[in-house]
C-alpha atoms as a PDB file:
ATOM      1  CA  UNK A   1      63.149  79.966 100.914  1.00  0.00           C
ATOM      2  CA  UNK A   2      65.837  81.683 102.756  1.00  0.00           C
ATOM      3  CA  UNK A   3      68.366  79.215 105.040  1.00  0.00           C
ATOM      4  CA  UNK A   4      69.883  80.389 107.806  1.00  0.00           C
ATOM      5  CA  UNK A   5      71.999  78.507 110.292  1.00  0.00           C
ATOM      6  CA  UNK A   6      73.545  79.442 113.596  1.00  0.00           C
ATOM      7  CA  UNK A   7      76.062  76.955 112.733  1.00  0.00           C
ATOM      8  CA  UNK A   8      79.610  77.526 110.549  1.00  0.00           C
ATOM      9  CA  UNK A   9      78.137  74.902 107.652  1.00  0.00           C
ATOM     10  CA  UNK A  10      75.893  73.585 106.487  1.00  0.00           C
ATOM     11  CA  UNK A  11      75.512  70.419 103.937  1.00  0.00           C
ATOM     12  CA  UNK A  12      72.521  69.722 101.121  1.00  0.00           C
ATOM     13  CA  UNK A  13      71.601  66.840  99.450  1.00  0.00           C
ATOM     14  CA  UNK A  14      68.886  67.307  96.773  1.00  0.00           C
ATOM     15  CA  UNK A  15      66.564  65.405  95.520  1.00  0.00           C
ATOM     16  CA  UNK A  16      65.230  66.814  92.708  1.00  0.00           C
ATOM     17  CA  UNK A  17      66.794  70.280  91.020  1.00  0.00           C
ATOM     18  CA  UNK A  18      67.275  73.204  93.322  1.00  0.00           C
ATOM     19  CA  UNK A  19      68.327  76.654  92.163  1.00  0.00           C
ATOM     20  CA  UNK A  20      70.575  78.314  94.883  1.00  0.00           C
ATOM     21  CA  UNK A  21      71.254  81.958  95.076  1.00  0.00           C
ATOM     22  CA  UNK A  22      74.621  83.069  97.570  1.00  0.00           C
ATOM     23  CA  UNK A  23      74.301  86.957  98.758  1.00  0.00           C
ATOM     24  CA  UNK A  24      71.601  87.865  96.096  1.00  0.00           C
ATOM     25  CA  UNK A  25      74.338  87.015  93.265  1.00  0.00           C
ATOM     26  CA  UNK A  26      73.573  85.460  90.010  1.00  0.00           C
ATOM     27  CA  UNK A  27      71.520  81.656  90.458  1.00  0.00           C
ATOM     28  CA  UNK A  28      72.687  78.367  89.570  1.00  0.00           C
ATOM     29  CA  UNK A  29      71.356  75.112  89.721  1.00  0.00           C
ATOM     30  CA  UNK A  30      72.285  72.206  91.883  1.00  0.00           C
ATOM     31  CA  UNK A  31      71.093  69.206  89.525  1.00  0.00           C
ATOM     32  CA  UNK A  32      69.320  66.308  91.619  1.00  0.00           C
ATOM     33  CA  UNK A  33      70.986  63.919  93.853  1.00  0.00           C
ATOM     34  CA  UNK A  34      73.863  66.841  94.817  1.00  0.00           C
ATOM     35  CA  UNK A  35      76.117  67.063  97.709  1.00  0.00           C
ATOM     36  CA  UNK A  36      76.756  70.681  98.278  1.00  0.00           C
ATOM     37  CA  UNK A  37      78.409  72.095 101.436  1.00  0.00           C
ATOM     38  CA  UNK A  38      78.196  76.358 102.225  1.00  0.00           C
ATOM     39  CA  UNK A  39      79.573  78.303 104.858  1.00  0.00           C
ATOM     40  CA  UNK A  40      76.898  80.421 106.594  1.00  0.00           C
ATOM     41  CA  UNK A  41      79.297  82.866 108.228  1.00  0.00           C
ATOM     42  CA  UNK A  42      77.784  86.126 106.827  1.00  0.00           C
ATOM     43  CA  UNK A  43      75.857  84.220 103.925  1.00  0.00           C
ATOM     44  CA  UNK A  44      72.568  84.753 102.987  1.00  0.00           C
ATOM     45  CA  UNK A  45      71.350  81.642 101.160  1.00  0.00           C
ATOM     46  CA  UNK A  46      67.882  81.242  98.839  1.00  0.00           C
ATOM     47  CA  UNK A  47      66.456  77.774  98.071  1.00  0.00           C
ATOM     48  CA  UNK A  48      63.867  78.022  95.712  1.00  0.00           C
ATOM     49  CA  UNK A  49      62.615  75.672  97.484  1.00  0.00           C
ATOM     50  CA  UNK A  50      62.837  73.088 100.571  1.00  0.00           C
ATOM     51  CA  UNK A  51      60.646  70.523  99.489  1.00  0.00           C
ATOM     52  CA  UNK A  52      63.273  67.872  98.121  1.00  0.00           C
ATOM     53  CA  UNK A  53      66.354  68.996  99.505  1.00  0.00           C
ATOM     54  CA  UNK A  54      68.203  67.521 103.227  1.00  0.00           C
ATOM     55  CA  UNK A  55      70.346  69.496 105.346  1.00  0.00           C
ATOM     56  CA  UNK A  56      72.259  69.264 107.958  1.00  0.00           C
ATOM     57  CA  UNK A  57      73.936  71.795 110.131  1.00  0.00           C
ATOM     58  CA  UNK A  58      77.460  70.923 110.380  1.00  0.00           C
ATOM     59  CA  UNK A  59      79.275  72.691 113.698  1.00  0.00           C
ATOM     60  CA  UNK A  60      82.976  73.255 114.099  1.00  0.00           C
ATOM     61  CA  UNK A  61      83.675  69.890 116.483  1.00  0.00           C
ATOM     62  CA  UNK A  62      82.336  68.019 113.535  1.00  0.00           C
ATOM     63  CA  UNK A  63      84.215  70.092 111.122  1.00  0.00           C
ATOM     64  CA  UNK A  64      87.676  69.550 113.105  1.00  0.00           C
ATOM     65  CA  UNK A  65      87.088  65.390 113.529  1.00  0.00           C
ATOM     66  CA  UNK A  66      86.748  65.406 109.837  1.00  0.00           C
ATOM     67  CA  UNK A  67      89.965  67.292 109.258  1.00  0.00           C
ATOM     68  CA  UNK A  68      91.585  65.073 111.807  1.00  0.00           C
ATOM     69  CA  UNK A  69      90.418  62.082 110.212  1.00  0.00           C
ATOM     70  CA  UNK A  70      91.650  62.950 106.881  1.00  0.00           C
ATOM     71  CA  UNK A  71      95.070  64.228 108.183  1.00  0.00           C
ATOM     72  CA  UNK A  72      95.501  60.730 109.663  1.00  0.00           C
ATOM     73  CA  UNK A  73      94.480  59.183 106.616  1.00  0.00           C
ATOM     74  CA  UNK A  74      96.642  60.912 104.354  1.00  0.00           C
END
């Protein structure tokens, strides 16, 4: 299953094993219960599949709170 996003990021949490390919370069496997976050700029990402995996498309107001919160937090 191909993901596409018209937003910068976006975050997965599986549930079970996923295999993940990046721009039709080599696979690997995210084991189960993985937080994984990939940029989507350009990207073409393959699930093998969607059935026990959550996204979320993360936009760049989201992106630039975070940073803010961490550079107050440092």
């Amino acid at each position: 299953m191909q993901l596409s996003s018209s937003e910068p990021c976006v975050v997965i949490l599986t549930e079970k094993e996923v295999e993940v390919s990046v721009n039709n370069h080599a696979t690997f496997t995210l084991p189960k219960n993985y937080l994984a976050a990939f940029a989507c700029n350009n990207n073409v990402i393959e699930l093998s599949t969607l059935n026990h995996v959550l996204i979320t498309h993360i936009n760049r107001n989201i992106i630039n709170d975070y940073l803010l919160f961490l550079n107050k937090n440092l």
